[in-house]
Protein backbone atom coordinates (compact mmCIF):
# COMPACT_ATOMS: atom_id res chain seq x y z
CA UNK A 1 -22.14 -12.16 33.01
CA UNK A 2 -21.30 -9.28 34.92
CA UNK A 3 -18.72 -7.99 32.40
CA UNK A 4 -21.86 -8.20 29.69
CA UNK A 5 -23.80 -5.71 31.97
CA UNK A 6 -21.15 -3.45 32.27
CA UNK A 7 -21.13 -3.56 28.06
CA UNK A 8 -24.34 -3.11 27.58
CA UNK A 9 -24.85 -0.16 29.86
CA UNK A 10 -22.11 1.63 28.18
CA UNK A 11 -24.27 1.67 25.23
CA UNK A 12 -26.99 3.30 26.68
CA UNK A 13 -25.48 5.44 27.95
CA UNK A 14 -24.02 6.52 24.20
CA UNK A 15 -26.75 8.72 23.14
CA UNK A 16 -29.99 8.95 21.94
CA UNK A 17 -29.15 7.44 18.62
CA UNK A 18 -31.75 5.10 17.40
CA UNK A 19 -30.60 2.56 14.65
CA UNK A 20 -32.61 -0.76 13.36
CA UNK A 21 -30.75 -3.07 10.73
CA UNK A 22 -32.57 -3.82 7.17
CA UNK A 23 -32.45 -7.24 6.31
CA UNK A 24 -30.66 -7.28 3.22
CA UNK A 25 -31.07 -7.92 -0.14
CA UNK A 26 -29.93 -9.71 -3.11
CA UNK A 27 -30.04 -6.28 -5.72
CA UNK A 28 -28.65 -3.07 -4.68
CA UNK A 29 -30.61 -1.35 -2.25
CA UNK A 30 -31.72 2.11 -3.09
CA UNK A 31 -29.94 3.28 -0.65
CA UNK A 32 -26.69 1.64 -1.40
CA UNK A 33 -26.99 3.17 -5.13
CA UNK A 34 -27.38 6.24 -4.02
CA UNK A 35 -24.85 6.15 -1.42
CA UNK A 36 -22.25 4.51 -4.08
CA UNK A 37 -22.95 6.78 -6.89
CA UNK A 38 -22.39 10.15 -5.32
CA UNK A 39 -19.32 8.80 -3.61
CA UNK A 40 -18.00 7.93 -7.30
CA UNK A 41 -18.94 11.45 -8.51
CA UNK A 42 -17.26 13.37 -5.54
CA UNK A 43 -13.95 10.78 -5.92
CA UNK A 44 -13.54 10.76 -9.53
CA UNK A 45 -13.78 14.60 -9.79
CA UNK A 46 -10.87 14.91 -7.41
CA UNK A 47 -8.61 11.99 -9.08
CA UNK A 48 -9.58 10.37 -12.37
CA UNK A 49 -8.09 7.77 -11.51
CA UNK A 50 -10.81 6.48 -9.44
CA UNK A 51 -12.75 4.18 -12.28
CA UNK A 52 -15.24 2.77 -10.25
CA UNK A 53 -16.02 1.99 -6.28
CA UNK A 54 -16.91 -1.90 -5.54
CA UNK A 55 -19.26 -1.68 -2.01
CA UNK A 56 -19.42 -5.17 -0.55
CA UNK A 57 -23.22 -5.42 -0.35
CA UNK A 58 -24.00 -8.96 1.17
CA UNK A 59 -21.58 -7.54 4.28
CA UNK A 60 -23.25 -3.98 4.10
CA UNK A 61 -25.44 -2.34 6.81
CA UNK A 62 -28.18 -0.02 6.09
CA UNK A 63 -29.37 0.98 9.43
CA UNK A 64 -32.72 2.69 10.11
CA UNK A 65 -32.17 6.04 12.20
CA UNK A 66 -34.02 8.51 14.25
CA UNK A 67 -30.72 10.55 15.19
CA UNK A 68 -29.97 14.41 13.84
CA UNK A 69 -26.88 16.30 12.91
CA UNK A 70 -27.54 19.75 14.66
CA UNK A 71 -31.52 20.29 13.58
CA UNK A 72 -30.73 18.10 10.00
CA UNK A 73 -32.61 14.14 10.49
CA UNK A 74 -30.51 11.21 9.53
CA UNK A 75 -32.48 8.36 8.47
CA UNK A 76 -30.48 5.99 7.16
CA UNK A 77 -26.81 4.64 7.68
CA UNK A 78 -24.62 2.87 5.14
CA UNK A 79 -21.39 0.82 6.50
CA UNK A 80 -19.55 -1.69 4.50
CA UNK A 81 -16.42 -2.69 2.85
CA UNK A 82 -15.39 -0.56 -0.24
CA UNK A 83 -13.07 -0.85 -2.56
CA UNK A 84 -11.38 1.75 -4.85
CA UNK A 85 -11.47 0.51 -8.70
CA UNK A 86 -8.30 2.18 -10.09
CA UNK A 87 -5.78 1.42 -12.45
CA UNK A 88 -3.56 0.94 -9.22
CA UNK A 89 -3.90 -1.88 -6.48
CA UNK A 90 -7.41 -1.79 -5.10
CA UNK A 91 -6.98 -2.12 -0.95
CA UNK A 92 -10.23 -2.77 1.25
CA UNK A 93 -11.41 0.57 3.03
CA UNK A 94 -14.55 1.17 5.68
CA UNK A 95 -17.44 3.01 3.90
CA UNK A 96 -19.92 4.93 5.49
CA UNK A 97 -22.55 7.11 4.26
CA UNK A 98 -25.08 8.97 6.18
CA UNK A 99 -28.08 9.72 4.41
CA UNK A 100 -31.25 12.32 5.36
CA UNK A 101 -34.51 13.22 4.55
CA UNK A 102 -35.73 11.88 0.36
CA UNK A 103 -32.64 9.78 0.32
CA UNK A 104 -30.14 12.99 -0.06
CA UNK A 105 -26.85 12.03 0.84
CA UNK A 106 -25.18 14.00 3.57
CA UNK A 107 -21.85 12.50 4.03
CA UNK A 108 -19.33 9.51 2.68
CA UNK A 109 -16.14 8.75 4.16
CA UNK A 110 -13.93 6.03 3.52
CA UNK A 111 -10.99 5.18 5.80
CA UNK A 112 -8.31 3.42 5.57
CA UNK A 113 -8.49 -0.49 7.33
C-alpha cells in the first residue's frame, strides 16, 4: 500500500496537465479522423510509399485536456497503435497526436515499439 502512495504522488507532482478519457466509440471519432488524415498527408508527401495508416481505434485514447504548449491550448490527445500501410511489412508503432483549439492538429508522431 505504501508503494501505491509513493506512485500516486509522483503523479501529482507531474504537472498541471489535466486529461479525462472519452469513452469510446464504435465509428471513428472526429478526432481520430482528423488526427489520421493529416498524419497520412504529411507521411505520404515525404515517401509514397506510405498507402494508407491503420490507427487501432477500439485500443485508442482520446483524452480531454486543459494543458498548453507555451501560450497555444491543447484540448485533446490521441494515443494508439498505428500501423504503416505500405507495399513493405507493416510493423506496429505508438501514435500520438495532439490536437488544439477547432480540432487543428498540432503535432503527430509515431515511434517505433
Amino acid at each position: 500500500m505504501k508503494l501505491c502512495s509513493i506512485i500516486a504522488a509522483g503523479f501529482l507532482v507531474a504537472g498541471p496537465a489535466i486529461a479525462q478519457e472519452i469513452a469510446p466509440s464504435k465509428p471513428a471519432t472526429p478526432e481520430i479522423a482528423t488526427c489520421k488524415k493529416a498524419a497520412l498527408e504529411t507521411l505520404s508527401a515525404q515517401d509514397p510509399d506510405i498507402k494508407d495508416i491503420y490507427i487501432d481505434e477500439d485500443g485508442a485514447t482520446v483524452a480531454v485536456s486543459e494543458s498548453k504548449i507555451e501560450t497555444i491550448p491543447v484540448t485533446r490527445i490521441v494515443m494508439s497503435e498505428a500501423y504503416l500501410r505500405t507495399d513493405r511489412s507493416d510493423k506496429p508503432r505508438r501514435f500520438l497526436c495532439l490536437l488544439g483549439e477547432k480540432n487543428k492538429v498540432l503535432l503527430t508522431f509515431f515511434t517505433a515499439r
